[in-house]
N, C-alpha and C. Protein backbone atom coordinates (compact mmCIF):
# COMPACT_ATOMS: atom_id res chain seq x y z
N UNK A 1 -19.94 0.07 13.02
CA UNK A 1 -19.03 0.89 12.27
C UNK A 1 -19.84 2.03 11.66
N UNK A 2 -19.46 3.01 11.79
CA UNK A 2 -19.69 4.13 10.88
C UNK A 2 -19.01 5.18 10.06
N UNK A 3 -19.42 5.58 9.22
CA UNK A 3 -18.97 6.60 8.26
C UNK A 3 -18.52 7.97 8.96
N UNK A 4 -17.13 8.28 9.31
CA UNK A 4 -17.32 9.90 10.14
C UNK A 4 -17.11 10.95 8.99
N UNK A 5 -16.82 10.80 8.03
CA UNK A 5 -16.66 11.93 6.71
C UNK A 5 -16.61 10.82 5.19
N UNK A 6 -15.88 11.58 4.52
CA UNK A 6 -16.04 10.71 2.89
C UNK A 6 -14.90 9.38 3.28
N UNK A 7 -13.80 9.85 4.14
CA UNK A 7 -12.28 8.59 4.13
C UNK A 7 -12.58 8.51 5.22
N UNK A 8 -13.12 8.00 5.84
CA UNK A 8 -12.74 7.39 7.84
C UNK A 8 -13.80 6.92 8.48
N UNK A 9 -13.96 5.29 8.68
CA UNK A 9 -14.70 5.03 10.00
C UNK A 9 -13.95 4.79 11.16
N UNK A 10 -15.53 5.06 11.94
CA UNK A 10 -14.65 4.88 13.58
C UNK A 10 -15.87 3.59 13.71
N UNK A 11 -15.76 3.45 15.03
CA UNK A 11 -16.32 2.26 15.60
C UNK A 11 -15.43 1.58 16.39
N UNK A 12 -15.70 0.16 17.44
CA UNK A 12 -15.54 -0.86 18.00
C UNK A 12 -14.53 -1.33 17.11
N UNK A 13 -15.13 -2.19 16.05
CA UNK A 13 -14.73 -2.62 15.13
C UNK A 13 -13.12 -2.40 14.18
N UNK A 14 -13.31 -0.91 14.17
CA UNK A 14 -12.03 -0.08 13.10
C UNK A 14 -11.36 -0.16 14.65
N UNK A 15 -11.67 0.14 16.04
CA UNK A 15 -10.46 0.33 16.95
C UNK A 15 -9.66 -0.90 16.50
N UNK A 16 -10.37 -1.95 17.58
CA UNK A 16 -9.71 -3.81 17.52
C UNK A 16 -8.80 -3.41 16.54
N UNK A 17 -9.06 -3.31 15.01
CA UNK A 17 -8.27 -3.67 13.96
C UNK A 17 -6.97 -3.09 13.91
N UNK A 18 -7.27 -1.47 14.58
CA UNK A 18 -6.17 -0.74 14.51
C UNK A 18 -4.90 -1.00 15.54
N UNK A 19 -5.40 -1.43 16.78
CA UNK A 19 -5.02 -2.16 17.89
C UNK A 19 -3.88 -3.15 17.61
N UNK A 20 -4.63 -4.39 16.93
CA UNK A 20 -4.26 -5.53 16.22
C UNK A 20 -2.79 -5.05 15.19
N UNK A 21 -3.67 -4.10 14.12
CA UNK A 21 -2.19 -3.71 13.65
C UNK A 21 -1.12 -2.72 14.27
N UNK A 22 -1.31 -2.41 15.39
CA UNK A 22 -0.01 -1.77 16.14
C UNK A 22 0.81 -2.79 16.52
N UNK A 23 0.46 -3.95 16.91
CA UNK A 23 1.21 -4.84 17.36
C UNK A 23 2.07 -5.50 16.49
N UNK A 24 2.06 -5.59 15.45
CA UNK A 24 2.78 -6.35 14.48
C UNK A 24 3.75 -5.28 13.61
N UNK A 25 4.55 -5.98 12.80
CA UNK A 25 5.78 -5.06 12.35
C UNK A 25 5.77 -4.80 10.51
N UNK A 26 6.24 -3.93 10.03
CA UNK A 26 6.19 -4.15 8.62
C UNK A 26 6.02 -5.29 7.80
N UNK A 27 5.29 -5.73 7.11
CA UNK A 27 5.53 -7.24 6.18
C UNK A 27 4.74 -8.09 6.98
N UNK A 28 4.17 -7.83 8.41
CA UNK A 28 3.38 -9.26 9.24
C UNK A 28 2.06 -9.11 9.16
N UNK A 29 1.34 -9.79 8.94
CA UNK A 29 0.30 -9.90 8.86
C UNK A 29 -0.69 -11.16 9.84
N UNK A 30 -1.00 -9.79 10.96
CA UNK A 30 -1.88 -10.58 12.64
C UNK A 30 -3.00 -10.43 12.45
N UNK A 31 -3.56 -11.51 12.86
CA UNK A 31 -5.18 -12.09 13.07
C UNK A 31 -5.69 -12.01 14.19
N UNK A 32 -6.90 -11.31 14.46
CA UNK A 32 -7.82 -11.80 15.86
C UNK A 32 -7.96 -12.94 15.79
N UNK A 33 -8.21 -13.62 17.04
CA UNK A 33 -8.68 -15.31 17.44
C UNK A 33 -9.80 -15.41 16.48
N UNK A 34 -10.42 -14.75 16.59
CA UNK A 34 -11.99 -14.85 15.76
C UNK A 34 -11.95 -14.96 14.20
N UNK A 35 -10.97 -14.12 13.23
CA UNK A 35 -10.40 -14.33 12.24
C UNK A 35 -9.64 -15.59 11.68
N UNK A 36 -8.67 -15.89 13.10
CA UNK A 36 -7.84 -17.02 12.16
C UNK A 36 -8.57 -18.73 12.37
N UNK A 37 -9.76 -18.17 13.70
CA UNK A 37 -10.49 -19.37 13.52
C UNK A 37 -11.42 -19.46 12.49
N UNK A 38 -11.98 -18.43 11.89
CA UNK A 38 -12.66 -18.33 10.69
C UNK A 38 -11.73 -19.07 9.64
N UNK A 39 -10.47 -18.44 9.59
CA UNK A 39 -10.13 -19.21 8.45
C UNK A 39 -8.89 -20.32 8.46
N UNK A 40 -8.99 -21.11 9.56
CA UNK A 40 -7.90 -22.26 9.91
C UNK A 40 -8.39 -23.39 8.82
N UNK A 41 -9.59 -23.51 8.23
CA UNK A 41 -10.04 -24.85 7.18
C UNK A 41 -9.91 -24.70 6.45
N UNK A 42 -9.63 -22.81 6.19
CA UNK A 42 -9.52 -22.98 4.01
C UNK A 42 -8.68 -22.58 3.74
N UNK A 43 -6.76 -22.68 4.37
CA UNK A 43 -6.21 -21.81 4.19
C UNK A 43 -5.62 -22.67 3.04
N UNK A 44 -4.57 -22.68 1.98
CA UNK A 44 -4.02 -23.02 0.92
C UNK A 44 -3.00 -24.06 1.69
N UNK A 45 -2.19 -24.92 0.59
CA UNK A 45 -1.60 -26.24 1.29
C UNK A 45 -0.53 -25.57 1.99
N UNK A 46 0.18 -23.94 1.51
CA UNK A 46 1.50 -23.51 1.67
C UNK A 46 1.07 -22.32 2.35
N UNK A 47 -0.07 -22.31 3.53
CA UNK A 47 -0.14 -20.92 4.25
C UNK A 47 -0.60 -21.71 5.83
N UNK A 48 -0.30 -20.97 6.55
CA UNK A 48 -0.99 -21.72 7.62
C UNK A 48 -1.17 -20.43 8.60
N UNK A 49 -1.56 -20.66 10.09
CA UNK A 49 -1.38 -19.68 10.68
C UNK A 49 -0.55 -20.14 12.36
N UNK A 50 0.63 -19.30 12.77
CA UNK A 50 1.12 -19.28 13.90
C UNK A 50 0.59 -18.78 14.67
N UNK A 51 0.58 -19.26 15.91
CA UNK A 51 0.00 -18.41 17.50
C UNK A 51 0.82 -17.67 17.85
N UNK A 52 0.45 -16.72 18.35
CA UNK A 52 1.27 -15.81 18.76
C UNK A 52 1.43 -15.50 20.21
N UNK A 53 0.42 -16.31 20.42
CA UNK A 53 0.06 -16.19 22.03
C UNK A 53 -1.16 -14.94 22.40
N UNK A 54 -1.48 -14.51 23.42
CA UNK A 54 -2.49 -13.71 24.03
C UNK A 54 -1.46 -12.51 24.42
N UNK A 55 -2.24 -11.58 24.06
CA UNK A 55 -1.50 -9.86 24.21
C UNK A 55 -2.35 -9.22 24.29
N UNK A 56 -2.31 -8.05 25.54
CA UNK A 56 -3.14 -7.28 25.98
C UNK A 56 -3.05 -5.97 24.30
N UNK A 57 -4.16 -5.24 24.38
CA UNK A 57 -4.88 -4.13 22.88
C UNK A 57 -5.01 -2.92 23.75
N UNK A 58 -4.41 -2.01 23.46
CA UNK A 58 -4.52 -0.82 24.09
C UNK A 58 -5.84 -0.12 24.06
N UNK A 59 -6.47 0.53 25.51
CA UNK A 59 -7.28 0.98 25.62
C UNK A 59 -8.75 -0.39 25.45
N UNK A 60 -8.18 -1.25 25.49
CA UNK A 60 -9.46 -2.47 25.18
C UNK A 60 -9.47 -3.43 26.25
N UNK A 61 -10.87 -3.67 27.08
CA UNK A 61 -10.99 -4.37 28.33
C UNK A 61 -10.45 -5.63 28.63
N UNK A 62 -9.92 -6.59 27.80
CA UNK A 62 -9.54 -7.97 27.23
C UNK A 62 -7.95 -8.25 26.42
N UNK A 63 -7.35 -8.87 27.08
CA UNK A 63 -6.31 -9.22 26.29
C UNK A 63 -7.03 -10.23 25.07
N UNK A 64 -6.22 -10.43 24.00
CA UNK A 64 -6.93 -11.32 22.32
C UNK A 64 -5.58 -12.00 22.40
N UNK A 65 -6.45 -13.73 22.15
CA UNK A 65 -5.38 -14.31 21.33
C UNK A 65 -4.76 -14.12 19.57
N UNK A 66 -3.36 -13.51 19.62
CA UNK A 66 -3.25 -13.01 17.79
C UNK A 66 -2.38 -14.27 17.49
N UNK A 67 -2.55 -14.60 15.92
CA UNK A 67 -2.04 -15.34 15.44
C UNK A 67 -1.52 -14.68 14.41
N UNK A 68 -0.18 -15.03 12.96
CA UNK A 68 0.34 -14.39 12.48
C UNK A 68 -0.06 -15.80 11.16
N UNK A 69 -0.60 -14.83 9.80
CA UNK A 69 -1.19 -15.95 8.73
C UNK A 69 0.48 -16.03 7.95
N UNK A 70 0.94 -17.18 7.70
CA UNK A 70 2.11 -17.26 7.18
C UNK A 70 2.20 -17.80 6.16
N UNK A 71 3.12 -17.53 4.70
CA UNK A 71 2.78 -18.26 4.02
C UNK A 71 4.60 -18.65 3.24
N UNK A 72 4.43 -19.89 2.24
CA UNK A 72 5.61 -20.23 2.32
C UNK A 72 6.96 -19.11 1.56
N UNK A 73 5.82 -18.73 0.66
CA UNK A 73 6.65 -17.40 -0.43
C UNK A 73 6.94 -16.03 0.76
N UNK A 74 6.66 -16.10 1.98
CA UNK A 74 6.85 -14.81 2.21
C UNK A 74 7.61 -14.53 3.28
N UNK A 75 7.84 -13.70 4.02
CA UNK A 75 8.91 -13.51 5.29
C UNK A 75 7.99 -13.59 6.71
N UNK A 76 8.60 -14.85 7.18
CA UNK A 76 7.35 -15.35 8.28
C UNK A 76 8.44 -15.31 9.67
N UNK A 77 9.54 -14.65 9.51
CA UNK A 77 9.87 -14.40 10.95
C UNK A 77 10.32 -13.15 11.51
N UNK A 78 9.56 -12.40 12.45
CA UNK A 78 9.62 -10.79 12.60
C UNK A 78 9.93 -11.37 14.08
N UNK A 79 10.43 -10.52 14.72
CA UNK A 79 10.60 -9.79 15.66
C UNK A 79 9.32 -10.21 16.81
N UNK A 80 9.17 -10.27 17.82
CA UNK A 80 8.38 -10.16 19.58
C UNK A 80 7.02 -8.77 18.97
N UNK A 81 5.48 -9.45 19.15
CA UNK A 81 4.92 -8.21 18.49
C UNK A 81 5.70 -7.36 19.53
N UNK A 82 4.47 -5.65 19.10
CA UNK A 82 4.72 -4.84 20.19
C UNK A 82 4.22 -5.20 21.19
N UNK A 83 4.98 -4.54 22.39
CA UNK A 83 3.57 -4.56 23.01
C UNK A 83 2.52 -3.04 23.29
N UNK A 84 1.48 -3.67 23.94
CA UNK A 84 0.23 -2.69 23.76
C UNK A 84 0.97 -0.74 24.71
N UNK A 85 0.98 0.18 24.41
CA UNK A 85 1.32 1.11 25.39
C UNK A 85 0.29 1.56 26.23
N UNK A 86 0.71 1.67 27.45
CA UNK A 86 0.12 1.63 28.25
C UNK A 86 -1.52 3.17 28.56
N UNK A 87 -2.16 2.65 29.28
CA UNK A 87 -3.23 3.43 29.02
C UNK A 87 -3.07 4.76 29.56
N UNK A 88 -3.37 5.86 29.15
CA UNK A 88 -3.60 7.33 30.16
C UNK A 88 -2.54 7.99 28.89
């Protein structure tokens, strides 16, 4: 990751994320595989996380399995993510 002015990195890193959040809808909140396996042991008694299944990330060599962190206070049923638009 790097710094490109005073407000904005780019990188690998900031893409994935941005990727990740195209797919999901106002109020949802999606996890990389790598994220929600990080945190599947410490989540609280009333949060858990849903699979979402594997979805191709625009412009990225690899489809990612996303999961959606849910919790009981909040609105845990949206909509089919997006899907990724296509490359070119």
């Amino acid at each position: 990751m790097q710094l490109r002015d005073e407000a904005n990195y780019i990188g690998p890193t900031i893409n994935r994320a941005a990727r990740l959040r195209d797919l999901g809808h106002g109020g949802q909140t999606v996890l990389s595989a790598t994220t929600s396996d990080l945190l599947a042991d410490g989540l609280p008694a009333d949060a858990w996380l849903l699979d979402l299944g594997t979805h191709p990330l625009r412009d990225l060599p690899r489809p990612e399995r996303v999961a959606q962190l849910c919790h009981a206070d909040l609105r845990n049923d949206f909509p089919p993510l997006r899907a990724a638009a296509p490359r070119g």
